[in-house]
PDB file of N, CA and C in Angstrom:
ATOM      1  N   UNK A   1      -2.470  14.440  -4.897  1.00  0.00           N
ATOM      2  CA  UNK A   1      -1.022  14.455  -4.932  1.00  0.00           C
ATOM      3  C   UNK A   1      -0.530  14.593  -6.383  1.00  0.00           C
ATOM      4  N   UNK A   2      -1.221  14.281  -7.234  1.00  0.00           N
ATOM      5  CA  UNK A   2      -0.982  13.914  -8.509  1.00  0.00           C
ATOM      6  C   UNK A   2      -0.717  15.514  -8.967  1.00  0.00           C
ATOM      7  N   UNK A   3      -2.048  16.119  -8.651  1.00  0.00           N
ATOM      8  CA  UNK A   3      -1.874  17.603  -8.859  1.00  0.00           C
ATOM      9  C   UNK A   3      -0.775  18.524  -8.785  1.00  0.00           C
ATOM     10  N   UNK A   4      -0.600  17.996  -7.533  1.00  0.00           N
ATOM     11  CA  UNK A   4       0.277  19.119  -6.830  1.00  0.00           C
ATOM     12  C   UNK A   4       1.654  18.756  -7.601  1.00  0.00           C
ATOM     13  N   UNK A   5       1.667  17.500  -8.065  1.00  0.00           N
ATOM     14  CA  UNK A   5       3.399  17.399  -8.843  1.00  0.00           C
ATOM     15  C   UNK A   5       3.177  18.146 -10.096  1.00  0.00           C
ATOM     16  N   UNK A   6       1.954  17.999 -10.762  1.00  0.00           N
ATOM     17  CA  UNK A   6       1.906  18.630 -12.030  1.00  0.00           C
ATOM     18  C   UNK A   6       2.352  20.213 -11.788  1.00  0.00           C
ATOM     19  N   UNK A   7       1.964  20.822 -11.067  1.00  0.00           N
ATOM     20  CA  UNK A   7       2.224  22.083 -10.794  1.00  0.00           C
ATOM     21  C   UNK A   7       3.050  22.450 -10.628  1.00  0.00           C
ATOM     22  N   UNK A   8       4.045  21.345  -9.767  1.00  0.00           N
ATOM     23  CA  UNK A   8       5.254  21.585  -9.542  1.00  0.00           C
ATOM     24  C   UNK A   8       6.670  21.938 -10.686  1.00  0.00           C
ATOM     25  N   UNK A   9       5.720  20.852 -11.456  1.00  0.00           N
ATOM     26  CA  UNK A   9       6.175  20.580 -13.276  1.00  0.00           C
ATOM     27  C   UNK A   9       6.007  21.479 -14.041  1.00  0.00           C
ATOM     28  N   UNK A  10       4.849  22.211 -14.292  1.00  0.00           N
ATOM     29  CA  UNK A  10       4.768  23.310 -14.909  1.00  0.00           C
ATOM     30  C   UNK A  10       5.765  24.683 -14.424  1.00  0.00           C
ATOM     31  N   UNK A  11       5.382  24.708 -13.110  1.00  0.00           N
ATOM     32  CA  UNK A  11       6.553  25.593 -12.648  1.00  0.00           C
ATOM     33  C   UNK A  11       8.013  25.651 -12.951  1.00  0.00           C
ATOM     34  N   UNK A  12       8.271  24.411 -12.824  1.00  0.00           N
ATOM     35  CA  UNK A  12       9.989  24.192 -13.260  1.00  0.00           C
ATOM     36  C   UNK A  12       9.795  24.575 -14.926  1.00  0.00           C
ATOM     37  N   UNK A  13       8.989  24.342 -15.624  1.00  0.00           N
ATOM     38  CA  UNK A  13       9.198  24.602 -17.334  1.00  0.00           C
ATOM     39  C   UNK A  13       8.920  25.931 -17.145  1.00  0.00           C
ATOM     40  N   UNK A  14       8.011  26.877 -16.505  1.00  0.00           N
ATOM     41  CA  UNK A  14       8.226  28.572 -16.533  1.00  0.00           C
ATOM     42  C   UNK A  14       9.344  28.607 -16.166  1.00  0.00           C
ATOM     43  N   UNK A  15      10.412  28.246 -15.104  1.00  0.00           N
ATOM     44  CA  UNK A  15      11.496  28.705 -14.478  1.00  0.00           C
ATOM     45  C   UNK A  15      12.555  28.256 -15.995  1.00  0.00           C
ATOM     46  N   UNK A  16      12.518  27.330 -16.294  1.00  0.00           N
ATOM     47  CA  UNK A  16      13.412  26.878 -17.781  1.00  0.00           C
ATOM     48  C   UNK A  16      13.118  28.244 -18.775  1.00  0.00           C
ATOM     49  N   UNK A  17      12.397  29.028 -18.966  1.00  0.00           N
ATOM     50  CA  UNK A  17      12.204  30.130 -19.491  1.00  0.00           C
ATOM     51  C   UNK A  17      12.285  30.695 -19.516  1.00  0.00           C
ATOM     52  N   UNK A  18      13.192  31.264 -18.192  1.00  0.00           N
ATOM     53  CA  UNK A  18      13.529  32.604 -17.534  1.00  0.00           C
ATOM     54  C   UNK A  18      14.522  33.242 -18.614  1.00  0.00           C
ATOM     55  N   UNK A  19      14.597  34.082 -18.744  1.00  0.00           N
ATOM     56  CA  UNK A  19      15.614  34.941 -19.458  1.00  0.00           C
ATOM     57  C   UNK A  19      16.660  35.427 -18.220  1.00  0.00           C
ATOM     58  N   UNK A  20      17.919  34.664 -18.342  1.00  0.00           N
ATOM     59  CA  UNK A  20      19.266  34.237 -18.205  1.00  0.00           C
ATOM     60  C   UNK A  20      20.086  35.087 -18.055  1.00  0.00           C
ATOM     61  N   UNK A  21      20.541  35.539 -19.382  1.00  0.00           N
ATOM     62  CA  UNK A  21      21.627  36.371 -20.284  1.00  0.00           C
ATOM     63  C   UNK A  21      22.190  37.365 -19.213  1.00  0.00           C
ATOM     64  N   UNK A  22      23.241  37.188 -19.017  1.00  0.00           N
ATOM     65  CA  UNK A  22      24.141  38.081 -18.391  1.00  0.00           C
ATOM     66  C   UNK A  22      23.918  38.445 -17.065  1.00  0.00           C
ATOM     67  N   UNK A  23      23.307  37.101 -16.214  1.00  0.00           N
ATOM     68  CA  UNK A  23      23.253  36.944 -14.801  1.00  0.00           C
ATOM     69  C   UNK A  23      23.755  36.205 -14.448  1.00  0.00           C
ATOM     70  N   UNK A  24      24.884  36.053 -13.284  1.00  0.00           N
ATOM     71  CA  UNK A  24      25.789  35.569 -12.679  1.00  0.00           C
ATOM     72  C   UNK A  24      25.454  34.378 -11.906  1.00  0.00           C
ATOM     73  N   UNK A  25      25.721  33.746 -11.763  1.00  0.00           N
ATOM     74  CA  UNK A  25      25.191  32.436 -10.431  1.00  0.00           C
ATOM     75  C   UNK A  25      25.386  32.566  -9.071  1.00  0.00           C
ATOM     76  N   UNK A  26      24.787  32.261  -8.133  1.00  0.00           N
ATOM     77  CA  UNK A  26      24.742  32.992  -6.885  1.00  0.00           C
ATOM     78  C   UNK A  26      24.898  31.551  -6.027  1.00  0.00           C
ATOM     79  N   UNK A  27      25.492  31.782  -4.969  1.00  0.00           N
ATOM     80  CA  UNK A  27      25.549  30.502  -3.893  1.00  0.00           C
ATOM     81  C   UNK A  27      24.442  30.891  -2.976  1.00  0.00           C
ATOM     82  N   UNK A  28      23.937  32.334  -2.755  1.00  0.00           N
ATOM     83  CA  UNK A  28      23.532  32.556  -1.948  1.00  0.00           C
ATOM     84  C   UNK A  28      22.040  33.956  -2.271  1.00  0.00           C
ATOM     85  N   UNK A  29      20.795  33.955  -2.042  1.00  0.00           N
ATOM     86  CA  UNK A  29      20.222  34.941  -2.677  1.00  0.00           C
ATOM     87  C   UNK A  29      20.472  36.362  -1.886  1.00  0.00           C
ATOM     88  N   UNK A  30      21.082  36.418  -1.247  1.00  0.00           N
ATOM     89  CA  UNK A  30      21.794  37.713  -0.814  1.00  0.00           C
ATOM     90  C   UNK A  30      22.897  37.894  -0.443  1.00  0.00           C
ATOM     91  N   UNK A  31      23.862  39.277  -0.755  1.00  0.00           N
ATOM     92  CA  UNK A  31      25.126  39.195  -0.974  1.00  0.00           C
ATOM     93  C   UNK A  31      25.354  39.506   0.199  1.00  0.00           C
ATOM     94  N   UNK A  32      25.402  38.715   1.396  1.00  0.00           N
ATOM     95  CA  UNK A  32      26.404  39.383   2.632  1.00  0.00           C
ATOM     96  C   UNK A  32      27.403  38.091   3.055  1.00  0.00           C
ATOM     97  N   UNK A  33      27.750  38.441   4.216  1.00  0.00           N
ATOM     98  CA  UNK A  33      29.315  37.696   4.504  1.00  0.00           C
ATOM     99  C   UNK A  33      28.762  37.616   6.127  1.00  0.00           C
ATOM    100  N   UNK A  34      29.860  36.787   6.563  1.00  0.00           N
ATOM    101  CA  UNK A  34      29.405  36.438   8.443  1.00  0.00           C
ATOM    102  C   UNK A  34      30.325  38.085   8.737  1.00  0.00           C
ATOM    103  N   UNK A  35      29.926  38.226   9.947  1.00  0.00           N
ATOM    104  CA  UNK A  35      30.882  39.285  10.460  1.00  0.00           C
ATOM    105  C   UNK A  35      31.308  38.772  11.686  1.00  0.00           C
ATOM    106  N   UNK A  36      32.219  38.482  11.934  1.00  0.00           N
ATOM    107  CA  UNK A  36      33.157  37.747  13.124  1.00  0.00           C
ATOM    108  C   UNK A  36      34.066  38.326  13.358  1.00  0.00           C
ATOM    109  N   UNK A  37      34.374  38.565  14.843  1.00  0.00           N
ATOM    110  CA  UNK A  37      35.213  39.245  15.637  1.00  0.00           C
ATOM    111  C   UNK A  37      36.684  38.229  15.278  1.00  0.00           C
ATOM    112  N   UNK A  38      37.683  38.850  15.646  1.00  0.00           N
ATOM    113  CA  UNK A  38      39.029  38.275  15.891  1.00  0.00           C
ATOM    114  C   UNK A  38      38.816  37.167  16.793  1.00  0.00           C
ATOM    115  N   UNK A  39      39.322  35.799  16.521  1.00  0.00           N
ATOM    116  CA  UNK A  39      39.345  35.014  17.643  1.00  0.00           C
ATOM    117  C   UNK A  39      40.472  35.147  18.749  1.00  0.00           C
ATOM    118  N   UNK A  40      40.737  35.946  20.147  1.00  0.00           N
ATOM    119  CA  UNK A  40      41.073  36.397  21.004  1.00  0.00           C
ATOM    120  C   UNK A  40      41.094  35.599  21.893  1.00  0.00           C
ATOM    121  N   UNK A  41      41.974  34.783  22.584  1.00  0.00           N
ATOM    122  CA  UNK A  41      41.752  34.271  23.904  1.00  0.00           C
ATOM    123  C   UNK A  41      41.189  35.271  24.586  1.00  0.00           C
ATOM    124  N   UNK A  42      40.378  34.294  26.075  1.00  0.00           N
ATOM    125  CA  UNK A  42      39.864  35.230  26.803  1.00  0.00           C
ATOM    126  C   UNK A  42      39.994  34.532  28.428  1.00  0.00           C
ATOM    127  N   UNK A  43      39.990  34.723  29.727  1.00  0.00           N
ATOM    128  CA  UNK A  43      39.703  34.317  30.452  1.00  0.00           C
ATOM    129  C   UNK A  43      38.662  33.326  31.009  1.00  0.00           C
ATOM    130  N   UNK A  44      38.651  32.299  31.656  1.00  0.00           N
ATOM    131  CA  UNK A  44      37.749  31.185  31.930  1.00  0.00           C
ATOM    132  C   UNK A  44      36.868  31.199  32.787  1.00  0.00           C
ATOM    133  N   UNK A  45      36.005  31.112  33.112  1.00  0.00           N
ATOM    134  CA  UNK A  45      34.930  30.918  33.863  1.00  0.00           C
ATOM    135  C   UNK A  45      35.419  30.628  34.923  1.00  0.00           C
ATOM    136  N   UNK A  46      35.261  31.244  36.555  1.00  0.00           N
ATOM    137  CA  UNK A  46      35.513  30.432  37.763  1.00  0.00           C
ATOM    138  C   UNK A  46      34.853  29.323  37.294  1.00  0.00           C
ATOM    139  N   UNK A  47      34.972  27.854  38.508  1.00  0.00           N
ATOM    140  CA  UNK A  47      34.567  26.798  38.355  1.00  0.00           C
ATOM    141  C   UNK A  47      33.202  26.986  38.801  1.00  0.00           C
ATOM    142  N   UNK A  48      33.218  27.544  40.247  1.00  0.00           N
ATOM    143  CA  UNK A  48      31.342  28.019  40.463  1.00  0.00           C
ATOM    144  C   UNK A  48      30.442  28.645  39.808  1.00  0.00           C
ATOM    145  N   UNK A  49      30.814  29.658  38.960  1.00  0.00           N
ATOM    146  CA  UNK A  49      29.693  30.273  38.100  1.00  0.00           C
ATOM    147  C   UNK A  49      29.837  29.275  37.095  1.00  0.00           C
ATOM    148  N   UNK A  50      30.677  28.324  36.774  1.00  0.00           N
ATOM    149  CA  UNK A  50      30.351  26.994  35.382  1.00  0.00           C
ATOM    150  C   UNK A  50      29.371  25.581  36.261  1.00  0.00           C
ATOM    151  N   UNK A  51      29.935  25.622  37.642  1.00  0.00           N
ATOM    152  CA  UNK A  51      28.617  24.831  37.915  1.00  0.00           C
ATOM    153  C   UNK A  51      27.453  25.179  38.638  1.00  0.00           C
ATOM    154  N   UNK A  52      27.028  26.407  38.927  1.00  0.00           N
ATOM    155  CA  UNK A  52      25.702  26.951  39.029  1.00  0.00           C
ATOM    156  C   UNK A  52      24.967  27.157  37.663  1.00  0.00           C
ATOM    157  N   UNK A  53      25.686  26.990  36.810  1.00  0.00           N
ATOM    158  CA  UNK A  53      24.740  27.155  35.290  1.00  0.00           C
ATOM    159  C   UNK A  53      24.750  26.064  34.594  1.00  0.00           C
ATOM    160  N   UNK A  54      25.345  24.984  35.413  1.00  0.00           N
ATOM    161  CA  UNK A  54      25.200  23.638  34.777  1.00  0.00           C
ATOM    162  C   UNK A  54      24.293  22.837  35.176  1.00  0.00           C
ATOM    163  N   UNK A  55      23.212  21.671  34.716  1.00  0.00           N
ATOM    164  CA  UNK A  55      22.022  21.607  35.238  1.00  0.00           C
ATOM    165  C   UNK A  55      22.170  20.325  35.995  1.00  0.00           C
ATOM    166  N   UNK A  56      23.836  19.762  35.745  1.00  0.00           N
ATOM    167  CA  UNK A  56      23.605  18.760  36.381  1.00  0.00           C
ATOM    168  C   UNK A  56      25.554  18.697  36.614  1.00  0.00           C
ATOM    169  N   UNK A  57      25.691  18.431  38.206  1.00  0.00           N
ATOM    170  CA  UNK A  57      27.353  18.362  38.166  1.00  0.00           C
ATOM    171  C   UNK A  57      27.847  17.062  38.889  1.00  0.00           C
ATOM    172  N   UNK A  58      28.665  16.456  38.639  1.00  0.00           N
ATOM    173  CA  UNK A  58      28.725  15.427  39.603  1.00  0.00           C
ATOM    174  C   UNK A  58      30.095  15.064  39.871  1.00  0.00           C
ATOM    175  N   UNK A  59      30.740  14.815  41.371  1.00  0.00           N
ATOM    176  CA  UNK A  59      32.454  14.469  41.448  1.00  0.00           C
ATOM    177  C   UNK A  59      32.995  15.435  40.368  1.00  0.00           C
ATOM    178  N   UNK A  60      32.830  17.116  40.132  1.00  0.00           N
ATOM    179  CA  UNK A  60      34.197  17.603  39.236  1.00  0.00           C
ATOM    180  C   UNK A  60      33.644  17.710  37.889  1.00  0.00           C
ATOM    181  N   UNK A  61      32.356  16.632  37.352  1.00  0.00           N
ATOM    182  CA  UNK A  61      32.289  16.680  35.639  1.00  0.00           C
ATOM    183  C   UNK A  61      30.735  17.164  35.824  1.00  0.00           C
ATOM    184  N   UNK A  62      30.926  17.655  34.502  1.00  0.00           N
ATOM    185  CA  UNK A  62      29.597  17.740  33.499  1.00  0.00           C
ATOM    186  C   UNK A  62      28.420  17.236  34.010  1.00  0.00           C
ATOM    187  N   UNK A  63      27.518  16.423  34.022  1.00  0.00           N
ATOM    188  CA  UNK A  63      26.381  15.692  33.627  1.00  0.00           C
ATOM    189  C   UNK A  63      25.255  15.887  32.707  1.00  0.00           C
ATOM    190  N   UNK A  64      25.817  15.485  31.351  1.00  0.00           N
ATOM    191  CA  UNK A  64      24.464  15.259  30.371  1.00  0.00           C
ATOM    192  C   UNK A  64      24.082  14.116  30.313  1.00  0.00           C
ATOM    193  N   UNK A  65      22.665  14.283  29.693  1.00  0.00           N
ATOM    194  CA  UNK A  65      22.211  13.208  29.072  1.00  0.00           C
ATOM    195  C   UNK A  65      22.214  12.633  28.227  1.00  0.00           C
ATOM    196  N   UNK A  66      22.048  11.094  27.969  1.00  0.00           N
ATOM    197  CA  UNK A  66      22.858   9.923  27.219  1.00  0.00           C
ATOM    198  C   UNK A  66      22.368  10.052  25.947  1.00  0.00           C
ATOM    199  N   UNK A  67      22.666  10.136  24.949  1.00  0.00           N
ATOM    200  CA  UNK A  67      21.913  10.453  23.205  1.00  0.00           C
ATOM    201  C   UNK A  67      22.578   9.358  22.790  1.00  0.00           C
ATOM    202  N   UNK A  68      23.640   8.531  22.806  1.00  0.00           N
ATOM    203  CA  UNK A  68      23.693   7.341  21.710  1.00  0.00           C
ATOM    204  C   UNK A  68      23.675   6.535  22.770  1.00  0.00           C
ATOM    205  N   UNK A  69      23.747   5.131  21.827  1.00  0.00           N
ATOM    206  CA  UNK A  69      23.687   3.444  22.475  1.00  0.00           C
ATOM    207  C   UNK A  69      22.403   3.253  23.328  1.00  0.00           C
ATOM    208  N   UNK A  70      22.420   2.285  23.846  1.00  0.00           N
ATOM    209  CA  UNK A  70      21.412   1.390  24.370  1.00  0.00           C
ATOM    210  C   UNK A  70      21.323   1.508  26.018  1.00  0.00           C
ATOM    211  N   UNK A  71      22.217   2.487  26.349  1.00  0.00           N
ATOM    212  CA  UNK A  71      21.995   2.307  28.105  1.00  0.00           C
ATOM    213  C   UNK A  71      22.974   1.430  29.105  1.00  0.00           C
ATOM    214  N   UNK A  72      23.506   0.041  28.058  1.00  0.00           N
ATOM    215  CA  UNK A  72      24.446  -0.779  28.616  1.00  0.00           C
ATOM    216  C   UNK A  72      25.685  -0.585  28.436  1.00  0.00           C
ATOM    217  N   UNK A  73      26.623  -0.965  29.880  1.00  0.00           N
ATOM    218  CA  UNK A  73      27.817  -0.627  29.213  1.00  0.00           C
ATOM    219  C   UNK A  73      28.750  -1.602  28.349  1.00  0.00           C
ATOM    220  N   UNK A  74      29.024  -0.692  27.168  1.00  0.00           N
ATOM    221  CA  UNK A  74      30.021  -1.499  26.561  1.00  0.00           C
ATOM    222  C   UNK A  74      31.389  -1.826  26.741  1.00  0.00           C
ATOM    223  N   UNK A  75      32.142  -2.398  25.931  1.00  0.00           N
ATOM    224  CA  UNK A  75      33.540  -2.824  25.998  1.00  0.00           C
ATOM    225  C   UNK A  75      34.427  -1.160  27.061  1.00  0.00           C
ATOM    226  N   UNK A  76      35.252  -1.631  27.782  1.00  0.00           N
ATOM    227  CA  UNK A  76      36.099  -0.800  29.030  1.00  0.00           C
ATOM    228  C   UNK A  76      34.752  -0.066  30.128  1.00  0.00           C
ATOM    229  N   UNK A  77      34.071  -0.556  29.980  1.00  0.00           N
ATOM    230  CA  UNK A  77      32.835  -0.093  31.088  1.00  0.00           C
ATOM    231  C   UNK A  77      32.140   1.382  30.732  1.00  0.00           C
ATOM    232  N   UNK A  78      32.507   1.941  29.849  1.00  0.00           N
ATOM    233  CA  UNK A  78      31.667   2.743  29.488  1.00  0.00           C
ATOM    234  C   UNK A  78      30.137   2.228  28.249  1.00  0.00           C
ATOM    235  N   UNK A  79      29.052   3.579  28.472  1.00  0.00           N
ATOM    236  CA  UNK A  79      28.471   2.925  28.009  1.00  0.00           C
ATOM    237  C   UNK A  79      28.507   3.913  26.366  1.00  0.00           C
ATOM    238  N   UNK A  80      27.614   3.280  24.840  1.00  0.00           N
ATOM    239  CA  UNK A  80      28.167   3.845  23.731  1.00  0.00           C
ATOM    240  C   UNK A  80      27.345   2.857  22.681  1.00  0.00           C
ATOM    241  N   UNK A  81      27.527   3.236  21.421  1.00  0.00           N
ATOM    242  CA  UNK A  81      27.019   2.916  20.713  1.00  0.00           C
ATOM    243  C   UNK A  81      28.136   1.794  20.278  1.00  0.00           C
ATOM    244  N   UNK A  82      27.975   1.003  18.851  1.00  0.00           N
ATOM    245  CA  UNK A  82      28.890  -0.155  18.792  1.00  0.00           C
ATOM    246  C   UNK A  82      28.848  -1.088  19.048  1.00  0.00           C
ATOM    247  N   UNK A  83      29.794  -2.128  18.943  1.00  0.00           N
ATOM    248  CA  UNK A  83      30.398  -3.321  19.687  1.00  0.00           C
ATOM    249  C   UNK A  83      30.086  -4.327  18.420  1.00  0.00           C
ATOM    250  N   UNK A  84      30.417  -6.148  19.105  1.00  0.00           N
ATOM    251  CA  UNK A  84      30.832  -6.877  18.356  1.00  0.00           C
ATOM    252  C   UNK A  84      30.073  -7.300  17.643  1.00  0.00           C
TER     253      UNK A  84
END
């Protein structure tokens, strides 16, 4: 491991050496841009083709799966990360 920082070190002192002069600073190493359409309203999905491609539907909503909190429900009966 020891190595591999030295190298790393030497590298950064070649890069301190670079000849500079009359090069611009870059945010990015190539000059392009996003290309994005006009944002356009558009028409909505019937409700059946949004829940045949949904993997889980239940009473009307959504159904994903839970990514924060603990599983229990918290304060107003939902469940969530938090509390006292």
């Amino acid at each position: 491991m020891r190595g591999d920082l030295s190298a790393v070190l030497r590298h950064a002192e070649c890069l301190k050496r670079a000849p500079l002069d009359g090069i611009e600073p870059m945010t990015r190493p190539i000059d392009e841009s996003n290309r994005l359409g006009d944002d356009v309203p558009a028409g909505t999905l019937p409700r059946e083709a949004f829940e045949s491609m949904a993997p889980a539907f239940e009473d009307g909503f959504l159904r994903v799966p839970k990514v924060l909190g603990d599983g229990e429900a918290g304060p107003g009966g939902h469940s969530g990360g938090g509390g006292a």
